[in-house]
C-alpha atoms as a PDB file:
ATOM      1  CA  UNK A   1       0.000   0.000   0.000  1.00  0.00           C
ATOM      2  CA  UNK A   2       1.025   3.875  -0.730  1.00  0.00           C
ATOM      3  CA  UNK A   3       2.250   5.793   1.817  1.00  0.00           C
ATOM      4  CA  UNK A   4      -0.470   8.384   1.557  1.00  0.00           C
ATOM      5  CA  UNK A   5      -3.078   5.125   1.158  1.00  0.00           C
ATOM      6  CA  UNK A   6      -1.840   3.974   4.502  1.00  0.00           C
ATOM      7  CA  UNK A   7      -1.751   7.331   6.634  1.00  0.00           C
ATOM      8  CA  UNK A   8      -5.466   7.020   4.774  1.00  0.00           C
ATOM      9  CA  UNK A   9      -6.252   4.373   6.106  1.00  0.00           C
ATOM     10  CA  UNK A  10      -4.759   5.096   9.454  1.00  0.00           C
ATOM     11  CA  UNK A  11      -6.910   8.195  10.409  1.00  0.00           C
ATOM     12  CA  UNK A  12     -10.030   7.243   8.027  1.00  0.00           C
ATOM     13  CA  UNK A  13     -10.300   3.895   8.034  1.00  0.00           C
ATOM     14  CA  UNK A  14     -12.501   1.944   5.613  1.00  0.00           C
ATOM     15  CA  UNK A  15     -15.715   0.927   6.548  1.00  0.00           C
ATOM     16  CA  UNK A  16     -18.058  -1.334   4.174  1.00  0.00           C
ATOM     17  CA  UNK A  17     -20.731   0.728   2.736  1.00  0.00           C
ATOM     18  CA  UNK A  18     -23.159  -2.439   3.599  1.00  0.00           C
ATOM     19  CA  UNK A  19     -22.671  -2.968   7.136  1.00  0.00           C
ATOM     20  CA  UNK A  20     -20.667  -0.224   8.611  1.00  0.00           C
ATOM     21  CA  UNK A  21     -17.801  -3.131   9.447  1.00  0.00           C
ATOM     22  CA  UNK A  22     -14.043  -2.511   9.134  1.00  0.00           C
ATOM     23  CA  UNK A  23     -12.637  -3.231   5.591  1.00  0.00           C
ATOM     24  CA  UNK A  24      -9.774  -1.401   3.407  1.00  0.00           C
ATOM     25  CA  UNK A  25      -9.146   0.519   0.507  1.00  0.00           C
ATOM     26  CA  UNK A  26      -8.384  -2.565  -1.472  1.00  0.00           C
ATOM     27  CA  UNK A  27     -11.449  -4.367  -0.770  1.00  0.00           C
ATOM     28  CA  UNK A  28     -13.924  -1.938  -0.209  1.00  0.00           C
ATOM     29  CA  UNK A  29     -17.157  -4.112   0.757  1.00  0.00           C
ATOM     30  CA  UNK A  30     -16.571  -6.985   3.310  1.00  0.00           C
ATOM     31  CA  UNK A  31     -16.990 -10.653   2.263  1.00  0.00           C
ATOM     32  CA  UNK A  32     -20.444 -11.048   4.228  1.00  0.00           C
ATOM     33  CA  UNK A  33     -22.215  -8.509   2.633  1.00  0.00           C
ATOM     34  CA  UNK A  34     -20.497  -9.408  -1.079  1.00  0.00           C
ATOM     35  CA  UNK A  35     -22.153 -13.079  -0.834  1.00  0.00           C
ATOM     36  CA  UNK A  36     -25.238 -11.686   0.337  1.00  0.00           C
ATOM     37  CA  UNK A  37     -26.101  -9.459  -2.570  1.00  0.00           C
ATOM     38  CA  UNK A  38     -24.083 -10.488  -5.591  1.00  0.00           C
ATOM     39  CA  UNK A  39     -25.359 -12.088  -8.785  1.00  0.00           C
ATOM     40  CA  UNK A  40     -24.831 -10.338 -12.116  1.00  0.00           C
ATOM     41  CA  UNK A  41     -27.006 -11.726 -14.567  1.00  0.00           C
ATOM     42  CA  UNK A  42     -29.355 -10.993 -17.432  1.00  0.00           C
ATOM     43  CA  UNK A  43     -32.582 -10.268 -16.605  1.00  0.00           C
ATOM     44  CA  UNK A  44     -34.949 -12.856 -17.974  1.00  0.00           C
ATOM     45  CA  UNK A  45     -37.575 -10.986 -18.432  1.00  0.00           C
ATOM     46  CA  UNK A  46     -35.901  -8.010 -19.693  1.00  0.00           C
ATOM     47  CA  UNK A  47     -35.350  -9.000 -23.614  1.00  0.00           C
ATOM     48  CA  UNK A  48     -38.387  -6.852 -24.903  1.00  0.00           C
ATOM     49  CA  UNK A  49     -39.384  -4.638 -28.213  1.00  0.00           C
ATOM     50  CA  UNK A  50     -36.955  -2.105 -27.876  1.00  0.00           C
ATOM     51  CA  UNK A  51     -34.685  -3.361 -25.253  1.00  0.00           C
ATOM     52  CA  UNK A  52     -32.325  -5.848 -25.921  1.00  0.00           C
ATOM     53  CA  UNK A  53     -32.051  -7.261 -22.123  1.00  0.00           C
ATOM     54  CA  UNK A  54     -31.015  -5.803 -18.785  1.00  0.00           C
ATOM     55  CA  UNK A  55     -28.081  -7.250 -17.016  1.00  0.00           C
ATOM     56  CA  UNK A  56     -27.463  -6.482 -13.284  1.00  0.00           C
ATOM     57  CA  UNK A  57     -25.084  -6.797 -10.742  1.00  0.00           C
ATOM     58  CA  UNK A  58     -26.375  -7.385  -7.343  1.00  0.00           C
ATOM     59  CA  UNK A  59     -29.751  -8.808  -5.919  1.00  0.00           C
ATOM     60  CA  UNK A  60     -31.720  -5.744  -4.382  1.00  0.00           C
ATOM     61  CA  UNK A  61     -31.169  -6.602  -0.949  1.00  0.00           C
ATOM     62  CA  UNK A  62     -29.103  -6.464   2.344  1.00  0.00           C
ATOM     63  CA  UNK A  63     -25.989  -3.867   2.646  1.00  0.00           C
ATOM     64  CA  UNK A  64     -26.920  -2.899  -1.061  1.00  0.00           C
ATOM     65  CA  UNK A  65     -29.852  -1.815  -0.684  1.00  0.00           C
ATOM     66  CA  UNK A  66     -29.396   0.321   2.238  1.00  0.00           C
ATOM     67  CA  UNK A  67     -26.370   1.829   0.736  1.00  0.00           C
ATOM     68  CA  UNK A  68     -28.642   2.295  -2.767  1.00  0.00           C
ATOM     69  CA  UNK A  69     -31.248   4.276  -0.766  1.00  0.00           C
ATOM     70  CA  UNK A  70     -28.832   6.090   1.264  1.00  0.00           C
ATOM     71  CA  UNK A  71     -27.603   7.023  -1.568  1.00  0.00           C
ATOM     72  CA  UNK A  72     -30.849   8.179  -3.383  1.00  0.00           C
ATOM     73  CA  UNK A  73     -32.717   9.452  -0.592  1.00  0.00           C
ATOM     74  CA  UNK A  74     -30.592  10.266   2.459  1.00  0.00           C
ATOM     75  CA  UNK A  75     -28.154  12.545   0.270  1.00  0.00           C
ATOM     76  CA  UNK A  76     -24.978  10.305   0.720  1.00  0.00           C
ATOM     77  CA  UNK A  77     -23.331  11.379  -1.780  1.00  0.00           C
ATOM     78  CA  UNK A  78     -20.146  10.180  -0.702  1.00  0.00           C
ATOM     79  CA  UNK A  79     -21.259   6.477  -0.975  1.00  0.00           C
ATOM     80  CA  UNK A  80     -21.080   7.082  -4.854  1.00  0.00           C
ATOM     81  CA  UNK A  81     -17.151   5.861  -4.382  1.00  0.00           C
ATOM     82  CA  UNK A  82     -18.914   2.101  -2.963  1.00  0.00           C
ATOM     83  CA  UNK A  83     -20.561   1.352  -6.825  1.00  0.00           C
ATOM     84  CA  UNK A  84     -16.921   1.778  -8.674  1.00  0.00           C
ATOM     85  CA  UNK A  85     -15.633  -1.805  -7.492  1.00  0.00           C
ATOM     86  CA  UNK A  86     -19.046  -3.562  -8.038  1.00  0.00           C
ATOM     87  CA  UNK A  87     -19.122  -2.137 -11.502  1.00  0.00           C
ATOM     88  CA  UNK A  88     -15.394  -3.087 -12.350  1.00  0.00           C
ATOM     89  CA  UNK A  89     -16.117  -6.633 -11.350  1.00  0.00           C
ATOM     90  CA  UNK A  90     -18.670  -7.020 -13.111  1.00  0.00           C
ATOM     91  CA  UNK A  91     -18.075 -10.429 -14.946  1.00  0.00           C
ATOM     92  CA  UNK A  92     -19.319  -9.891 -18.530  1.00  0.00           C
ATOM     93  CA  UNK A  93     -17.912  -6.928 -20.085  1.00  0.00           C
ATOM     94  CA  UNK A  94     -16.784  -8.421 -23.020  1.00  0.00           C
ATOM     95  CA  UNK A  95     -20.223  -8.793 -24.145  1.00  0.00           C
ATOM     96  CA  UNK A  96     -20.993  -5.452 -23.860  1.00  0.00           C
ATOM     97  CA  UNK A  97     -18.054  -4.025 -25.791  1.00  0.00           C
ATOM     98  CA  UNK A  98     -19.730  -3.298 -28.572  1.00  0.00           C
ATOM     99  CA  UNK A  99     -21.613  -0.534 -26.689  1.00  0.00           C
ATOM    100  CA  UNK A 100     -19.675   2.389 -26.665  1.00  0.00           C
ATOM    101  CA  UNK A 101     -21.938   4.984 -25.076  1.00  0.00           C
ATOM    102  CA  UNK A 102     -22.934   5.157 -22.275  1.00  0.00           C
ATOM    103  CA  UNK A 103     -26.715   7.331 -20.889  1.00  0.00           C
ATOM    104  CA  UNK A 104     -28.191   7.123 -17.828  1.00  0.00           C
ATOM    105  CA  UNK A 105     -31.515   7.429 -16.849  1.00  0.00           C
ATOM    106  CA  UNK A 106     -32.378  11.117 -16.118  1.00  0.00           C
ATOM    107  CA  UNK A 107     -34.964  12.718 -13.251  1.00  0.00           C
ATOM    108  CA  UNK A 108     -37.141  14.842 -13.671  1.00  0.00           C
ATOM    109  CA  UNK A 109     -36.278  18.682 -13.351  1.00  0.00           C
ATOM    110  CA  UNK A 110     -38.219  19.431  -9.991  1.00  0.00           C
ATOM    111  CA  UNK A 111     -36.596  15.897  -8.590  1.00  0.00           C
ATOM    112  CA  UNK A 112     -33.194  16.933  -9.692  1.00  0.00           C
ATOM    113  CA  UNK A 113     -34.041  20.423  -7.666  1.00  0.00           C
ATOM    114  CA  UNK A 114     -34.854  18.419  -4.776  1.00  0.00           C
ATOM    115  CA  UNK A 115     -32.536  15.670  -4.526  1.00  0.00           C
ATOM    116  CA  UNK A 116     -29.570  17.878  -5.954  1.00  0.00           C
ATOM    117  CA  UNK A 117     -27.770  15.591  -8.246  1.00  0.00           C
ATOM    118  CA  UNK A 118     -28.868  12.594 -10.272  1.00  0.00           C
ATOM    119  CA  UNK A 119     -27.824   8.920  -8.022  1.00  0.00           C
ATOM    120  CA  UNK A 120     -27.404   6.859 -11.683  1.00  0.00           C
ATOM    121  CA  UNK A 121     -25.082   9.476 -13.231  1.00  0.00           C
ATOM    122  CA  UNK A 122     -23.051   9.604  -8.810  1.00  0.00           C
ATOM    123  CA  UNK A 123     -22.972   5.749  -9.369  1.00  0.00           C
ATOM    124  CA  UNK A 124     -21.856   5.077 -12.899  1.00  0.00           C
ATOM    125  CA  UNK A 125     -20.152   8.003 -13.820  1.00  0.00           C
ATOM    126  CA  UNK A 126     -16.535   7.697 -12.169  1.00  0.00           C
ATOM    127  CA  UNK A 127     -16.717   3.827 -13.480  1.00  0.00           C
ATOM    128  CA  UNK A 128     -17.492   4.973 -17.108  1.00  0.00           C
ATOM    129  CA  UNK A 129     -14.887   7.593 -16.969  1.00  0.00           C
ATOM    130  CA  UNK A 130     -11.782   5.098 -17.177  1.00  0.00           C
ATOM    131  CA  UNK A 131     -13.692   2.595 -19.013  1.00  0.00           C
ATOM    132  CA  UNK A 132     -12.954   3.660 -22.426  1.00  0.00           C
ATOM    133  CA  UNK A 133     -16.808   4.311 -23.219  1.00  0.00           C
ATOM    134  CA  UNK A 134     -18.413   7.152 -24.242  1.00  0.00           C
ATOM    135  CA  UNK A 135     -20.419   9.195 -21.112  1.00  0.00           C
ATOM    136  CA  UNK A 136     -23.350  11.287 -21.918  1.00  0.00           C
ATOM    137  CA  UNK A 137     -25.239  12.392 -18.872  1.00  0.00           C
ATOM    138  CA  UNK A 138     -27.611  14.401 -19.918  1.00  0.00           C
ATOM    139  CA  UNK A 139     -28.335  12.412 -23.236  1.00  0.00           C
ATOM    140  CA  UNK A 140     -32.313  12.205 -21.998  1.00  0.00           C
ATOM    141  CA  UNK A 141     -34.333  14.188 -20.558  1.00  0.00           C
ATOM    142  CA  UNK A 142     -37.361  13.123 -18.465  1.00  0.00           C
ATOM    143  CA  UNK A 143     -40.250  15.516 -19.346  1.00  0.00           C
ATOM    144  CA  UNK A 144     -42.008  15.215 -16.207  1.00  0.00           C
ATOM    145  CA  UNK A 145     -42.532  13.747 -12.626  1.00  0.00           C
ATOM    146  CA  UNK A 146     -44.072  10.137 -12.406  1.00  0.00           C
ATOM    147  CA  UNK A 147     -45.444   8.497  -9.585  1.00  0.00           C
ATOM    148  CA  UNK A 148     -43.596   6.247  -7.117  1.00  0.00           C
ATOM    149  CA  UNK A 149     -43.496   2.923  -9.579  1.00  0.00           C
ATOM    150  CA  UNK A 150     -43.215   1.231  -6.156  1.00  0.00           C
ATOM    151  CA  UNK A 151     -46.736   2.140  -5.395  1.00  0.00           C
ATOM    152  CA  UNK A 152     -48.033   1.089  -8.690  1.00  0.00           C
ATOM    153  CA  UNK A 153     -49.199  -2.391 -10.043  1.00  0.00           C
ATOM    154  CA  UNK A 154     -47.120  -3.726 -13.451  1.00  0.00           C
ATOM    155  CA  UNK A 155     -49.677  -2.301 -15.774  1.00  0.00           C
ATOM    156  CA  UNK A 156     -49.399   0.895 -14.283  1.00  0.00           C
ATOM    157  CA  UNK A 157     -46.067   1.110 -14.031  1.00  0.00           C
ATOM    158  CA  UNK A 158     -46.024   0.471 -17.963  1.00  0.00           C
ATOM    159  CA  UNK A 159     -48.882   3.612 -18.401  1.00  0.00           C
ATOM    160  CA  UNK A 160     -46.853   5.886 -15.882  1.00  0.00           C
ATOM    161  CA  UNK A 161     -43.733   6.180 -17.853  1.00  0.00           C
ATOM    162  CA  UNK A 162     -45.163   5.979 -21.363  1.00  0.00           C
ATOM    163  CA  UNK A 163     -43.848   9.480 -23.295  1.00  0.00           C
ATOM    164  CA  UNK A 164     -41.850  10.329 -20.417  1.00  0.00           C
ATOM    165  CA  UNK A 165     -38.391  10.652 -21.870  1.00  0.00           C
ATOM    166  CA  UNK A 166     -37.219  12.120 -24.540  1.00  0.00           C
ATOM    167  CA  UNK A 167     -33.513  12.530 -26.536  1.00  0.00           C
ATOM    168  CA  UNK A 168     -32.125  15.819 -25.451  1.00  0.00           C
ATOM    169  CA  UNK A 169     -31.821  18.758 -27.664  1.00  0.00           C
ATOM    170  CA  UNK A 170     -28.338  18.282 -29.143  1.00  0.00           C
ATOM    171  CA  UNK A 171     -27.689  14.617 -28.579  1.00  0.00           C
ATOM    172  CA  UNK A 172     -27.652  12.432 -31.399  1.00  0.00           C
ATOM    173  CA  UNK A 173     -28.036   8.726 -30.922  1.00  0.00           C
ATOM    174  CA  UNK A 174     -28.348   7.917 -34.678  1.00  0.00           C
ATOM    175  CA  UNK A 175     -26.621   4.655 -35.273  1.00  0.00           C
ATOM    176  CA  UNK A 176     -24.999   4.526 -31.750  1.00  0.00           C
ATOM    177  CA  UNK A 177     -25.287   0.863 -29.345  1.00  0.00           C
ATOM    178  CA  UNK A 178     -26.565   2.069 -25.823  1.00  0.00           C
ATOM    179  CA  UNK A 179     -25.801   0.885 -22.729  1.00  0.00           C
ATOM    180  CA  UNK A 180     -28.397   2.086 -20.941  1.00  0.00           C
ATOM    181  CA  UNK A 181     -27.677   2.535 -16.742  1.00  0.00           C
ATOM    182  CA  UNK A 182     -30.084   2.670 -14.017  1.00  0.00           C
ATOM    183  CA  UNK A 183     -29.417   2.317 -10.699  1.00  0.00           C
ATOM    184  CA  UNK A 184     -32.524  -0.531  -9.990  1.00  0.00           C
ATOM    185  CA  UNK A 185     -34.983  -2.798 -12.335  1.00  0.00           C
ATOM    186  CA  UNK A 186     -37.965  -3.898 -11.062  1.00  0.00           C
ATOM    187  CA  UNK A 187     -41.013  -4.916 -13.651  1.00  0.00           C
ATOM    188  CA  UNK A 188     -38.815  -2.954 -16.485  1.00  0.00           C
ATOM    189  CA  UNK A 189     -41.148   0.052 -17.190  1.00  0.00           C
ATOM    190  CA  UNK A 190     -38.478   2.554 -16.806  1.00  0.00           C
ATOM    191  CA  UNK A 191     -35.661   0.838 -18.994  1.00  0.00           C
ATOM    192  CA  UNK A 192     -38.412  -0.123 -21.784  1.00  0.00           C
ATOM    193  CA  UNK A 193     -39.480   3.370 -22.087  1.00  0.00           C
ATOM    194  CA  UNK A 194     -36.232   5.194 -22.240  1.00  0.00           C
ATOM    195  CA  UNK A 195     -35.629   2.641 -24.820  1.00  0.00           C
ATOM    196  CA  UNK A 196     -38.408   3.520 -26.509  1.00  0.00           C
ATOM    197  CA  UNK A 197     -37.453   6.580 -27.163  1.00  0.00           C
ATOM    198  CA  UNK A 198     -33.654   6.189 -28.161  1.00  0.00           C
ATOM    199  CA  UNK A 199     -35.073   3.323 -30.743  1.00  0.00           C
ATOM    200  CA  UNK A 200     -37.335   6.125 -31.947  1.00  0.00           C
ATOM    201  CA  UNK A 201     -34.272   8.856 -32.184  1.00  0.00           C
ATOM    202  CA  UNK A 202     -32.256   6.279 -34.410  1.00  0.00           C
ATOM    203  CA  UNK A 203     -30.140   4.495 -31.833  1.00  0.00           C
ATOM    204  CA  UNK A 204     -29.305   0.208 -33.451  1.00  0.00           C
ATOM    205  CA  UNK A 205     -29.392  -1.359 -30.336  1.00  0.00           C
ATOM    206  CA  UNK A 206     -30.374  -0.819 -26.543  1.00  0.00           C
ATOM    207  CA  UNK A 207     -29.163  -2.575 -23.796  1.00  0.00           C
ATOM    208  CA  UNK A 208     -29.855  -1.991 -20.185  1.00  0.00           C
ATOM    209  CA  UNK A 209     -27.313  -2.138 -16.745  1.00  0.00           C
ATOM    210  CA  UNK A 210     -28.407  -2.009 -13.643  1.00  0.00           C
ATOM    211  CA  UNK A 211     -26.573  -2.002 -10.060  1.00  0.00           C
ATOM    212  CA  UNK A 212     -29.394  -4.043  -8.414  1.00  0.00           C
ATOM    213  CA  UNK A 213     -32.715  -6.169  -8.959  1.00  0.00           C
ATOM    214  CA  UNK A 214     -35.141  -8.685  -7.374  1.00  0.00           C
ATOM    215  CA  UNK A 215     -36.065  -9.397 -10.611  1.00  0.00           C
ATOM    216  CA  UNK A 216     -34.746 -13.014 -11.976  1.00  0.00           C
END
């Protein structure tokens, strides 16, 4: 280890992001947490009209989803530096190489003014920047506020996002293979719509990345 990683260490020592237990700089989550929540996969029922599936990393669940929300709703931003490491081992890059750009999925303007910063661009953005792929943050805008999709059955889920997003003024997707990052899939409503609308703009292919799931 560095010197300046080990005075780090020394006066701010790691903590997992999970469970709050002692860890390091090298391995940032601890081993109990890591078994409980990952399992990259694609998303069986994510192949749809315009998405071409949704792989994930982690099972929504346990220290991840507790940092996730902290994250999103708590305004810890400084647990963006936990998603990094998740993201790098991610298993399955290779498939995805093909997919040189990189859009997340946007909030809405009054959310944004609330919250203060989008949690899919704090948790994929620092990743994407040394991955060699093309970053475009605010490639999508989200036209306006939906309802909790938590709240809402599958079907209206589906009817909730329909014509939300749209390809922002500027950006041109003509052509391009998306990877399209969000920071949790549930039924799908979200990803298939932002799809949607980057099929409609001219994009060849969409394909969705997610930190977590329950979704199999």
């Amino acid at each position: 280890m560095k010197l300046a990683e080990s005075i780090l260490e020394l006066f701010y020592p790691s903590t997992c992001p999970g469970c709050g237990n002692h860890t390091s700089l090298k391995n940032l989550w601890c081993e109990k947490c890591i078994r409980q929540f990952w399992n990259p996969r694609m998303l069986s029922s994510s192949l749809t009209k315009y998405l071409c599936g949704c792989y994930t990393l982690c099972n929504y669940t346990g220290g991840l989803r507790k940092c996730v929300l902290r994250l999103k709703y708590n305004g810890r931003v400084e647990l963006k530096h936990a998603f990094p490491p998740l993201l790098t081992a991610f298993p399955w890059w290779e498939r995805l190489k093909e997919y040189e750009t990189v859009i997340p999925i946007p909030l809405s303007k009054a959310r944004f003014r609330e919250r203060g910063y989008n949690q899919v661009d704090m948790i994929f953005r620092k990743w994407v920047e040394t991955s060699g792929k093309t970053y475009i943050p605010h490639g999508m805008v989200r036209m306006r506020n939906t309802e909790t999709q938590s709240l809402l059955t599958k079907e209206e889920r589906y009817k909730n996002m329909r014509g939300v997003f749209h390809v922002n003024k500027g950006t041109s997707v003509k052509g391009k293979k998306i990877l399209l990052a969000d920071d949790i899939y549930t039924t799908g409503a979200t990803m298939e719509s932002a799809a949607h609308e980057l099929m409609r703009a001219g994009a060849e292919k969409v394909v969705g990345i997610t930190i977590a799931s329950g979704a199999l």
